[in-house]
C-alpha atoms as a PDB file:
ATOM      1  CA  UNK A   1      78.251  86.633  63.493  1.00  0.00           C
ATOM      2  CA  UNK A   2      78.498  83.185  65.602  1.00  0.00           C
ATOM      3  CA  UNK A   3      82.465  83.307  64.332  1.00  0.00           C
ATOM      4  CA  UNK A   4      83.672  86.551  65.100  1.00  0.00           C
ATOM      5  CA  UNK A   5      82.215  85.814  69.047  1.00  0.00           C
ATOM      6  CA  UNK A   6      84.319  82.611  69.196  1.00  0.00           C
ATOM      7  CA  UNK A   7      87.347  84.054  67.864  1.00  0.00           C
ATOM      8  CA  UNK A   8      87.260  86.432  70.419  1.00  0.00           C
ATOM      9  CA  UNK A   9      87.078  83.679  72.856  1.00  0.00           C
ATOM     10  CA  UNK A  10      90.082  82.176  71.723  1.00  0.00           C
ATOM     11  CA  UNK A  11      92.149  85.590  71.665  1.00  0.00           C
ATOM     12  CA  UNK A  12      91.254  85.887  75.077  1.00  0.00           C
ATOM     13  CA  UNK A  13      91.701  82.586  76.488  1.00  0.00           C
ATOM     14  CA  UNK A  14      94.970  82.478  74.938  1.00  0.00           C
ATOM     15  CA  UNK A  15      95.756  85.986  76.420  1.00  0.00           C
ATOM     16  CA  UNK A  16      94.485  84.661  79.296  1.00  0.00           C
ATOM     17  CA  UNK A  17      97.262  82.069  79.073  1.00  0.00           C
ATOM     18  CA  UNK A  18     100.556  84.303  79.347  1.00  0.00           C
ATOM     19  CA  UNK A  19      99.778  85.105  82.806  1.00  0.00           C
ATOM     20  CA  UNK A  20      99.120  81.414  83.844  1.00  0.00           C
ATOM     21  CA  UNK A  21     102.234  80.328  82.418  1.00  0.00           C
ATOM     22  CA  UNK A  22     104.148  83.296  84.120  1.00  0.00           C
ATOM     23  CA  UNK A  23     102.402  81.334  87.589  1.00  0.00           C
ATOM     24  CA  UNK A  24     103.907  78.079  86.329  1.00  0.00           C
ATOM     25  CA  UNK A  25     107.006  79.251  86.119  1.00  0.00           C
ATOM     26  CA  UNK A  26     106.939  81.068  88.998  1.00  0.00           C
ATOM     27  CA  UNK A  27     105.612  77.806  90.803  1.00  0.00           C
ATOM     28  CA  UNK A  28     107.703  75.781  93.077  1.00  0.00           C
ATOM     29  CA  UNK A  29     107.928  71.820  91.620  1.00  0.00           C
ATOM     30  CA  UNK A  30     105.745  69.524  92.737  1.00  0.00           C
ATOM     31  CA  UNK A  31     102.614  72.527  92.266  1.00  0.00           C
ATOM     32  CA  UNK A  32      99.889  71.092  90.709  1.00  0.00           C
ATOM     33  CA  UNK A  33     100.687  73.861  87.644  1.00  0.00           C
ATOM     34  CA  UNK A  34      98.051  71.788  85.355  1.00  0.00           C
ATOM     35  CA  UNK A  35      94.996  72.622  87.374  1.00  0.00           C
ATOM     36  CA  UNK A  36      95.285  76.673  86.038  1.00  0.00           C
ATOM     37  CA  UNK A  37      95.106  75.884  82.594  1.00  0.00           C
ATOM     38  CA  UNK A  38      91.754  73.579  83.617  1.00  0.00           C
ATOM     39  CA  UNK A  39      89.236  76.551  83.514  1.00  0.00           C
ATOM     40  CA  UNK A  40      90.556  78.351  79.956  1.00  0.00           C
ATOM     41  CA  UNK A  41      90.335  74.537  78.277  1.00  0.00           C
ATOM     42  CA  UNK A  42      87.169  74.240  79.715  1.00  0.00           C
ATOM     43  CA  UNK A  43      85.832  77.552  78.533  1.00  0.00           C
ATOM     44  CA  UNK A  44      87.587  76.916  75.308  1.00  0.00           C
ATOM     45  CA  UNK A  45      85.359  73.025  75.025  1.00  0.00           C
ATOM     46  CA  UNK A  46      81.976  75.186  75.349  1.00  0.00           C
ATOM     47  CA  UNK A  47      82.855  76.077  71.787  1.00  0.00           C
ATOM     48  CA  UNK A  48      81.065  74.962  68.617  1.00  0.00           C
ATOM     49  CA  UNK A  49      84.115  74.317  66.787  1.00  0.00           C
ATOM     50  CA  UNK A  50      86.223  71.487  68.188  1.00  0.00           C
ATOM     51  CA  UNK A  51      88.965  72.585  67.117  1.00  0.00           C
ATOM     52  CA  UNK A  52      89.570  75.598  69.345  1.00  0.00           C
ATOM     53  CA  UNK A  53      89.433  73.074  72.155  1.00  0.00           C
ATOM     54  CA  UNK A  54      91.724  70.706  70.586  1.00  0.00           C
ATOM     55  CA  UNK A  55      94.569  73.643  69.754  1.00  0.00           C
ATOM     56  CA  UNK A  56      94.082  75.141  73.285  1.00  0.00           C
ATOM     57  CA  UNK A  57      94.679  71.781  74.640  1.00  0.00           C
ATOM     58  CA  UNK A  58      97.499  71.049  72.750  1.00  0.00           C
ATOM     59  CA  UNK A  59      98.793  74.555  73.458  1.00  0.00           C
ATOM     60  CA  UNK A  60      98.239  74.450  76.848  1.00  0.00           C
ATOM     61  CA  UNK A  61     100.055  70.932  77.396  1.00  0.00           C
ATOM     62  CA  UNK A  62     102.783  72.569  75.324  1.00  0.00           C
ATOM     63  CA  UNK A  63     102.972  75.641  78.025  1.00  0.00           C
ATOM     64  CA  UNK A  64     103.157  73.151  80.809  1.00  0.00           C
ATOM     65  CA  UNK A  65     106.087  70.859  79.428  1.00  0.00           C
ATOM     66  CA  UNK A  66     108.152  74.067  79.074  1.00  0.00           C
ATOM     67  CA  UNK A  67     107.526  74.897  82.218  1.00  0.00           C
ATOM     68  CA  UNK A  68     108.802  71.601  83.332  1.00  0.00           C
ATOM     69  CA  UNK A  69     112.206  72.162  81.550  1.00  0.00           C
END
């Protein structure tokens, strides 16, 4: 039961991201564009499996270097 209840967590922190990103983008440089993904990765680290917080990490640093190209 636990599994299905953090899987939905991560489905909607990672919808959660597209809109972020779309921010980032949107952002003028020199925005601090990290601190929006903050909240999501710390939702995501109040999970049992560490491995949701790892990916959404790793996700979300990916989201911000693209914005930076």
């Amino acid at each position: 039961m636990k599994k299905t209840v953090f899987d939905k967590v991560m489905v909607a922190t990672l919808a959660f991201s597209a809109p972020i990103f779309a921010i980032d983008l949107l952002a003028p440089p020199g925005i601090a564009g990290w601190i929006l993904y903050f909240f999501p990765v710390l939702l995501m680290s109040r999970s049992n499996r560490a491995f949701y917080s790892l990916f959404y990490a790793a996700f979300c640093t990916a989201l911000i270097a693209a914005a930076y190209l």
